[in-house]
C-alpha atoms as a PDB file:
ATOM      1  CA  UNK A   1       0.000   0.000   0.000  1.00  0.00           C
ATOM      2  CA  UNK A   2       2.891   2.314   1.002  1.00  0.00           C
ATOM      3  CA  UNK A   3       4.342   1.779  -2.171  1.00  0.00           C
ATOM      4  CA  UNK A   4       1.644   2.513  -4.101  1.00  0.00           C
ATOM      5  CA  UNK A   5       1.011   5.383  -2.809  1.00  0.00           C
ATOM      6  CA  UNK A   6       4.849   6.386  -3.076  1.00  0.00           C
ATOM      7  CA  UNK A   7       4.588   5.821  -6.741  1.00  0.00           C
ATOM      8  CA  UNK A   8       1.536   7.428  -7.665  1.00  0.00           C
ATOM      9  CA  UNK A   9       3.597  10.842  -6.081  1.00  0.00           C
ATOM     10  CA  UNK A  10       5.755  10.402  -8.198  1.00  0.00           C
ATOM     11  CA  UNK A  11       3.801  10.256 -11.365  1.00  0.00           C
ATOM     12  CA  UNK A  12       2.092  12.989 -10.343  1.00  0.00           C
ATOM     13  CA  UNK A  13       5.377  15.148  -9.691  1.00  0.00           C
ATOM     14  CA  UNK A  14       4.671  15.360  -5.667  1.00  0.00           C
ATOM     15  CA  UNK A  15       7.716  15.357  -3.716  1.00  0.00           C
ATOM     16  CA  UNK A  16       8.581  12.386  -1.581  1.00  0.00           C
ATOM     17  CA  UNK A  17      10.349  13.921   0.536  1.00  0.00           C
ATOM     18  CA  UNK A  18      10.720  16.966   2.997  1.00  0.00           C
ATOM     19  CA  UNK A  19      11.705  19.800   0.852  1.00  0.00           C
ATOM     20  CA  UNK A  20      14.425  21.722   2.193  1.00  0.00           C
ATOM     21  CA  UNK A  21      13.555  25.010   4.789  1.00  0.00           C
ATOM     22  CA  UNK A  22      13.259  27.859   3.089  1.00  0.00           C
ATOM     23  CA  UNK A  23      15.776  30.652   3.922  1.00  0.00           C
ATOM     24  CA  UNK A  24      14.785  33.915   5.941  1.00  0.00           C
ATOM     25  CA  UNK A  25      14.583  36.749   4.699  1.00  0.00           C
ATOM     26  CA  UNK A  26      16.555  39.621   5.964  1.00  0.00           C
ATOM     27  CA  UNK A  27      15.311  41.204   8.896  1.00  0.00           C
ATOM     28  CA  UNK A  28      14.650  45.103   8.362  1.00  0.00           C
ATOM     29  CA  UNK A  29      16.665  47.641   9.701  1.00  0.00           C
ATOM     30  CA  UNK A  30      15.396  48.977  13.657  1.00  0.00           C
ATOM     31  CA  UNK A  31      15.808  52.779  14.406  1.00  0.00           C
ATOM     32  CA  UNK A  32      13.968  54.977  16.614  1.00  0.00           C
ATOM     33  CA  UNK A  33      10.995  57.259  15.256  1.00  0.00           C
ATOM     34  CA  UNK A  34      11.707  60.374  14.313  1.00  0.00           C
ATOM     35  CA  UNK A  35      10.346  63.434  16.215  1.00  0.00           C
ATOM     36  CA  UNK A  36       9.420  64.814  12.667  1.00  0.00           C
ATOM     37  CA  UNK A  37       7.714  61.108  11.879  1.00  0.00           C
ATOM     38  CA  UNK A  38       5.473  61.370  15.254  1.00  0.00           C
ATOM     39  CA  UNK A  39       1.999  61.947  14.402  1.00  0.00           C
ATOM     40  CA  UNK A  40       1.174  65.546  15.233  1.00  0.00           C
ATOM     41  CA  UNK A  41      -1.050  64.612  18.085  1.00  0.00           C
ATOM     42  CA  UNK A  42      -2.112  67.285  21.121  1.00  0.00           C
ATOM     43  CA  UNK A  43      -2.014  65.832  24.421  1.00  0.00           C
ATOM     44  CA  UNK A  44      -4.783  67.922  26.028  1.00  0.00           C
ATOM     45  CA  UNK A  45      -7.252  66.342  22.670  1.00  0.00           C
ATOM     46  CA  UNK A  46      -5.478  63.220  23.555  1.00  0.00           C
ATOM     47  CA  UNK A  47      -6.832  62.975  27.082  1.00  0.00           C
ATOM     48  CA  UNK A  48     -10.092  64.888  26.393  1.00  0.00           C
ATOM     49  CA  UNK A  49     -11.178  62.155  23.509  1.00  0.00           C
ATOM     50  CA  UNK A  50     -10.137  59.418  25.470  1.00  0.00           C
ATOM     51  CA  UNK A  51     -11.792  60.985  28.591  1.00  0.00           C
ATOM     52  CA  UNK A  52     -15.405  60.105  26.999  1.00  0.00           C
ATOM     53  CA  UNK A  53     -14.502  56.229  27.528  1.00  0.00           C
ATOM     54  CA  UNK A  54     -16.293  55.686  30.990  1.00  0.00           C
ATOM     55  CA  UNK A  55     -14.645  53.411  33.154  1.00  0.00           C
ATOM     56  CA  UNK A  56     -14.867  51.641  36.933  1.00  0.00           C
ATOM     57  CA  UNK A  57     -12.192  53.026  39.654  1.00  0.00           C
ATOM     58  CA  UNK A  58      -9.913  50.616  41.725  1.00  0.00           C
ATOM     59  CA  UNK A  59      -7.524  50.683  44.257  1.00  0.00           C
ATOM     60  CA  UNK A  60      -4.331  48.992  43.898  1.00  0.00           C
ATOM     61  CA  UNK A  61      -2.472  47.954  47.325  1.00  0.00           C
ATOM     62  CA  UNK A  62       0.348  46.421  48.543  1.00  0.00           C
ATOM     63  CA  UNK A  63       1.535  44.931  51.873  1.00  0.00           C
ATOM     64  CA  UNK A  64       3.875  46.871  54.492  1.00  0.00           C
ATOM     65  CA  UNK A  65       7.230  45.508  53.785  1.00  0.00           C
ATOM     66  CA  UNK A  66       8.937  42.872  56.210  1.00  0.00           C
ATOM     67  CA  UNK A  67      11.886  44.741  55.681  1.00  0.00           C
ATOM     68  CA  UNK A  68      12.587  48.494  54.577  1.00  0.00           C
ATOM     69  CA  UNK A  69      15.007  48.987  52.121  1.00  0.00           C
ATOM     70  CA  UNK A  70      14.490  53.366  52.526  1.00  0.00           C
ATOM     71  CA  UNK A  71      12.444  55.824  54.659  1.00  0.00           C
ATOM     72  CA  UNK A  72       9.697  55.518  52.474  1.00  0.00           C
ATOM     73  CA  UNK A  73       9.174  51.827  52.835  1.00  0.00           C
ATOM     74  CA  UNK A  74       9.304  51.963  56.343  1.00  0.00           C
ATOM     75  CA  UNK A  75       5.906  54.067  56.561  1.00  0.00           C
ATOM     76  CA  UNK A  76       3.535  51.155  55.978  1.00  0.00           C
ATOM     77  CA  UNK A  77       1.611  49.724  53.355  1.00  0.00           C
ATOM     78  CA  UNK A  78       1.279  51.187  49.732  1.00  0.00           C
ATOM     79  CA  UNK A  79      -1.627  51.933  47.359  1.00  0.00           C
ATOM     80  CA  UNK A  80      -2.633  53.976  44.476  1.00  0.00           C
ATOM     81  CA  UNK A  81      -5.978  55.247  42.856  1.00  0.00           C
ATOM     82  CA  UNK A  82      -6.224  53.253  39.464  1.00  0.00           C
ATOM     83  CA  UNK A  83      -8.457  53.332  36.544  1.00  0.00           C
ATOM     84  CA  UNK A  84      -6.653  51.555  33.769  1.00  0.00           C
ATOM     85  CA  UNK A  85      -7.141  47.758  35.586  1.00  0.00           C
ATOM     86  CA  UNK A  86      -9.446  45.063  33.296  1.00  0.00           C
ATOM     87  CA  UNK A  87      -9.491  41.424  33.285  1.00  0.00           C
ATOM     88  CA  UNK A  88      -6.812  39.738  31.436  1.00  0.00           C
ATOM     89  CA  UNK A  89      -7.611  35.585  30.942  1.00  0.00           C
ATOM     90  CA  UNK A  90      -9.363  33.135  32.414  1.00  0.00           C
ATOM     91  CA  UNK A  91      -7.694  30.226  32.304  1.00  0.00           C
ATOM     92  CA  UNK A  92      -4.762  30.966  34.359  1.00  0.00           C
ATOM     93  CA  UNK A  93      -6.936  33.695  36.011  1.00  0.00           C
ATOM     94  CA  UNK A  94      -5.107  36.592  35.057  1.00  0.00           C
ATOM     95  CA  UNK A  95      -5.651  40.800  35.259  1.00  0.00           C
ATOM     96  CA  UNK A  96      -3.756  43.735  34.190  1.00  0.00           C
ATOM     97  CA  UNK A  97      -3.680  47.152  35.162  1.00  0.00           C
ATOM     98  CA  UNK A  98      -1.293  50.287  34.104  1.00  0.00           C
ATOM     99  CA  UNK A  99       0.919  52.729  36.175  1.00  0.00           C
ATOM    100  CA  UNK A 100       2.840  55.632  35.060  1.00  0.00           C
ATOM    101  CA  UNK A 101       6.945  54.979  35.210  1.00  0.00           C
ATOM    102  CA  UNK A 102       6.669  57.990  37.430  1.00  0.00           C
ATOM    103  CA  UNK A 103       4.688  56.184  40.103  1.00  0.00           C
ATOM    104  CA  UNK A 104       6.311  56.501  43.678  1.00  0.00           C
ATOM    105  CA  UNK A 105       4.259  53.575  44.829  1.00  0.00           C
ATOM    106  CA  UNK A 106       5.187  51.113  41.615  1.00  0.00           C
ATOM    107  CA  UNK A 107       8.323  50.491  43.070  1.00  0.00           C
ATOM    108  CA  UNK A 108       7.350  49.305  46.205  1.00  0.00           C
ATOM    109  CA  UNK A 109       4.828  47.337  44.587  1.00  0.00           C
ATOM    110  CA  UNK A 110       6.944  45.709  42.429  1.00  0.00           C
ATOM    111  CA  UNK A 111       9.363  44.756  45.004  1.00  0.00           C
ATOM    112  CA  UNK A 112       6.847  43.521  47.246  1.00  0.00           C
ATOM    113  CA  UNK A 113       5.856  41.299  44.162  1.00  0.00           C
ATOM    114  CA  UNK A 114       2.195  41.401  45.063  1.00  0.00           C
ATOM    115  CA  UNK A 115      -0.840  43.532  45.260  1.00  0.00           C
ATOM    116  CA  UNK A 116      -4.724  43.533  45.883  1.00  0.00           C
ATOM    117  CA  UNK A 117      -7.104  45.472  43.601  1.00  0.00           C
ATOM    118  CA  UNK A 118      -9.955  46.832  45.535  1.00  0.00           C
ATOM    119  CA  UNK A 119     -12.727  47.794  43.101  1.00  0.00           C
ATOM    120  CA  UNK A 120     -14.509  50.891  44.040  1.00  0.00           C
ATOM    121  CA  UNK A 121     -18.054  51.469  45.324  1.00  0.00           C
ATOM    122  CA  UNK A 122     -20.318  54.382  44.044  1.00  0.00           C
ATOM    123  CA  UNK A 123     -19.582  56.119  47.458  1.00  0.00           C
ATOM    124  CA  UNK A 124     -15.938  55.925  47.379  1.00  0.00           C
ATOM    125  CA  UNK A 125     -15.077  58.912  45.491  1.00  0.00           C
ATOM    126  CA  UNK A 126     -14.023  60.609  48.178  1.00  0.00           C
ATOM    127  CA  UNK A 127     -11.803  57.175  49.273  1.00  0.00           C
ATOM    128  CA  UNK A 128     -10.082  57.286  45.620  1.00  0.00           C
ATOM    129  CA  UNK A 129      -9.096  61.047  46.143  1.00  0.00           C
ATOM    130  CA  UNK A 130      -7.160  59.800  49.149  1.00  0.00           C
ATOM    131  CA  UNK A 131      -5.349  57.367  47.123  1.00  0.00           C
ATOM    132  CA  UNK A 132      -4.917  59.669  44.248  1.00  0.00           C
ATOM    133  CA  UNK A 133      -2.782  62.230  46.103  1.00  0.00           C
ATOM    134  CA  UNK A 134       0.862  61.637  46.122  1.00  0.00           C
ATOM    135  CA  UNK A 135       3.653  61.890  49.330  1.00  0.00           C
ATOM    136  CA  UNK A 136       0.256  62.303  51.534  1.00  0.00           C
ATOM    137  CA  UNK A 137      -0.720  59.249  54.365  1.00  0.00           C
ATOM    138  CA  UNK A 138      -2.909  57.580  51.832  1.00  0.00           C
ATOM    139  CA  UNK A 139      -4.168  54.735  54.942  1.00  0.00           C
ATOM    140  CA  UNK A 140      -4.959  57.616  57.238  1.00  0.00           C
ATOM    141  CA  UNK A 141      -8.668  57.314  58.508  1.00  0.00           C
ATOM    142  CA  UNK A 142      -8.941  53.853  55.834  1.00  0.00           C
ATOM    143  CA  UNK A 143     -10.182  50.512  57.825  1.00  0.00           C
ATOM    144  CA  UNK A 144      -7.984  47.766  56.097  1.00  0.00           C
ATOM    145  CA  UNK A 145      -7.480  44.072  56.650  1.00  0.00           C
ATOM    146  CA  UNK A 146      -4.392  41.418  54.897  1.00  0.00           C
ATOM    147  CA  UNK A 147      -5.937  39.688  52.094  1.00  0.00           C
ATOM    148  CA  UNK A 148      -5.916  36.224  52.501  1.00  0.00           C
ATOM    149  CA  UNK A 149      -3.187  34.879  50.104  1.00  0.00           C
ATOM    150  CA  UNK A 150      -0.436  37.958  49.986  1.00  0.00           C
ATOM    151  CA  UNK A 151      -1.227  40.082  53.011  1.00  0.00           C
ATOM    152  CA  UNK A 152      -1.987  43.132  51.083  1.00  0.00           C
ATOM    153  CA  UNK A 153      -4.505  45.595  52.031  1.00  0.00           C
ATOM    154  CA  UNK A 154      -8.251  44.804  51.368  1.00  0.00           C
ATOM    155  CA  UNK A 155      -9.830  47.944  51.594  1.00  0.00           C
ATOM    156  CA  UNK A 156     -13.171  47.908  53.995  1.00  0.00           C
ATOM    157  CA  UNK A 157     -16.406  48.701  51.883  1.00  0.00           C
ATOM    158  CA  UNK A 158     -14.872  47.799  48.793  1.00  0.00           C
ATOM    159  CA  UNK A 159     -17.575  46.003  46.822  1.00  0.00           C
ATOM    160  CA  UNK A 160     -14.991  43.330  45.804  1.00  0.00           C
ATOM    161  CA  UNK A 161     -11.306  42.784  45.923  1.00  0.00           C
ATOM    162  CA  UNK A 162      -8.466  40.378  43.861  1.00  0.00           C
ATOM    163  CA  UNK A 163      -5.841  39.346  45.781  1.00  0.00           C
ATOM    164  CA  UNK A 164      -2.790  38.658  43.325  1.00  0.00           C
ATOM    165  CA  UNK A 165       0.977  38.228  42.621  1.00  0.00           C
ATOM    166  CA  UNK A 166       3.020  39.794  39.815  1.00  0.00           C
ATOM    167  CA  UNK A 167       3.990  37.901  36.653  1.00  0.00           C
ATOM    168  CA  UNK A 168       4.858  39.568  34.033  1.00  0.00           C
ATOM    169  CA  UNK A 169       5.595  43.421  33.538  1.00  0.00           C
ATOM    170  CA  UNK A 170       5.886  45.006  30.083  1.00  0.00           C
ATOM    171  CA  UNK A 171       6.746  48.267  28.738  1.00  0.00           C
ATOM    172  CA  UNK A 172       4.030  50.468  27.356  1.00  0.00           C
ATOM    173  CA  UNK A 173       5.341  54.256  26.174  1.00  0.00           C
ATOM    174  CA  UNK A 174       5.057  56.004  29.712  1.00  0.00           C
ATOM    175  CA  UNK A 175       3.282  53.498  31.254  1.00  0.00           C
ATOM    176  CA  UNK A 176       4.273  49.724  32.415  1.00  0.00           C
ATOM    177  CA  UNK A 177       1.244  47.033  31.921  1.00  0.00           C
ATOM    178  CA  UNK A 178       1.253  44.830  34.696  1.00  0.00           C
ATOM    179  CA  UNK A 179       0.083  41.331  34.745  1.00  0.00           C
ATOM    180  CA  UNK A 180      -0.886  39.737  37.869  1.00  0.00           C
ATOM    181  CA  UNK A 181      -1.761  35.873  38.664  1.00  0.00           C
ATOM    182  CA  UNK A 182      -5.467  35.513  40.947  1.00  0.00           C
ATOM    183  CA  UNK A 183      -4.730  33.875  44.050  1.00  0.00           C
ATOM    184  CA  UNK A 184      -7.669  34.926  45.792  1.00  0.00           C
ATOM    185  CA  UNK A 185     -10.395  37.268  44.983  1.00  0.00           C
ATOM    186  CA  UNK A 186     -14.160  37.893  46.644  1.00  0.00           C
ATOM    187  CA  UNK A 187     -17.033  40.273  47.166  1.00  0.00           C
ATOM    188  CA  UNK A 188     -18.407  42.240  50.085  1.00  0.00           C
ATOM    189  CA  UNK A 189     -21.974  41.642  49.356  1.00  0.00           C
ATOM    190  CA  UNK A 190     -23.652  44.331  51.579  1.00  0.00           C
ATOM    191  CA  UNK A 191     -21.536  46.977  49.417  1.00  0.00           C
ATOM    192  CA  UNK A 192     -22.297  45.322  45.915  1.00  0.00           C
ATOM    193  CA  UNK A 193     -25.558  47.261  45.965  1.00  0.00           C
ATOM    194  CA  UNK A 194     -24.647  50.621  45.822  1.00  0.00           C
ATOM    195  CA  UNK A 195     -22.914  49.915  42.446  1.00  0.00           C
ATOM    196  CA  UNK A 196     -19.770  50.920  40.577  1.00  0.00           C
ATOM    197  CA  UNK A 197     -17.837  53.836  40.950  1.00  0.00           C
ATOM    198  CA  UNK A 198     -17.317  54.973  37.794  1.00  0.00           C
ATOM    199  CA  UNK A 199     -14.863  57.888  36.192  1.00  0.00           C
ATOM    200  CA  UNK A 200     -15.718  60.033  32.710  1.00  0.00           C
ATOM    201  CA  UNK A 201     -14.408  62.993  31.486  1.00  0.00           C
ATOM    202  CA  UNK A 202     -12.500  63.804  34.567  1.00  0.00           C
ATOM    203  CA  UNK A 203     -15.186  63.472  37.069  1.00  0.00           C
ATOM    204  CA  UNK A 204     -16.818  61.044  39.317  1.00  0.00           C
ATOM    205  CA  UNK A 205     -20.351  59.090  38.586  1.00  0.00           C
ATOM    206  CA  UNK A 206     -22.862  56.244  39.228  1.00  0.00           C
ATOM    207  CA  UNK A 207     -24.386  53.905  37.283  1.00  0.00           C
ATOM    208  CA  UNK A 208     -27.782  54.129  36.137  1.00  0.00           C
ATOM    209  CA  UNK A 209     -30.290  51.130  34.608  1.00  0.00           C
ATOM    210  CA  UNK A 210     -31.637  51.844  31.225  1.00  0.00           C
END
């Protein structure tokens, strides 16, 4: 049968055997874009087009560390206001969120190598100004307990948190996308009801059934 088949390849001009791998070609030239190349794109119409996509308003924490490395980790846990977090993949459970290279909190996230992202209630507007201020006592006045699986701060009143460790980081212009692995993640069903916290075109908002 095997021959057969071998010789009706032939007749019909079919190879018999693995041809051999084609070469590469060349891989272009890299450089760096020009600053006359950039598109000529305002900053101010950057944010203010962008600013009509409405979305929800977390907190991103991280635990004291167990040893301080500088003055500033020595002051307690960490945390920032965040609205660039979404859901990554399922299956491993996986989210993302953004922070600017600029952070002063990013560090100490990243070296604590976890964090908790406490999703925001309607109500906590005022909560997420407190995070959003930077070199203030963010935790002052904020009733906090160690999520289960990396100790970071779960945020009372939160209407749900996701308790998770870093695993990958990538570059993004200004910004670094960070990936983080679920460990742990639940709701606080008693603040579920007041819905979302939601943030468009710079200010604060609800959300309302059609």
């Amino acid at each position: 049968m095997a021959a057969t088949a071998v010789r009706y390849l032939r007749s019909a001009g079919a190879p018999t055997s693995a041809a051999a791998p084609a070469t590469a070609p060349p891989r272009p030239a890299l450089r760096a874009v020009r600053d006359d190349e950039r598109a000529p794109l305002d900053p101010a119409e950057f944010r203010d087009v962008l600013g009509h996509f409405a979305s929800g308003v977390t907190v991103i924490t991280t635990p004291e560390p167990e040893s301080a490395e500088s003055t500033a980790d020595a002051a307690g846990p960490a945390g920032f206001a965040c609205q660039s977090f979404a859901s990554l993949s399922l299956d491993p459970p996986l989210v993302t969120f953004m922070v600017a290279r600029t952070s002063t909190t990013w560090p100490r996230i990243a070296r604590a190598g976890v964090f908790c992202v406490n999703i925001l209630g309607a109500e906590q507007g005022p909560l997420c100004r407190q995070f959003a201020v930077s070199g203030a006592d963010k935790f002052a006045g904020v009733r906090h307990t160690p999520a289960p699986a990396t100790g970071s701060p779960r945020l009372a009143e939160a209407p749900a948190w996701i308790d998770c460790t870093i695993q990958a980081v990538h570059t993004g212009g200004d910004h670094l996308i960070v990936v983080g692995r679920v460990d742990a993640l639940g709701t606080d069903p008693a603040a579920a009801d007041a819905g979302p916290l939601l943030f468009h075109r710079g200010a604060f908002g609800g959300f309302g059934a059609l």
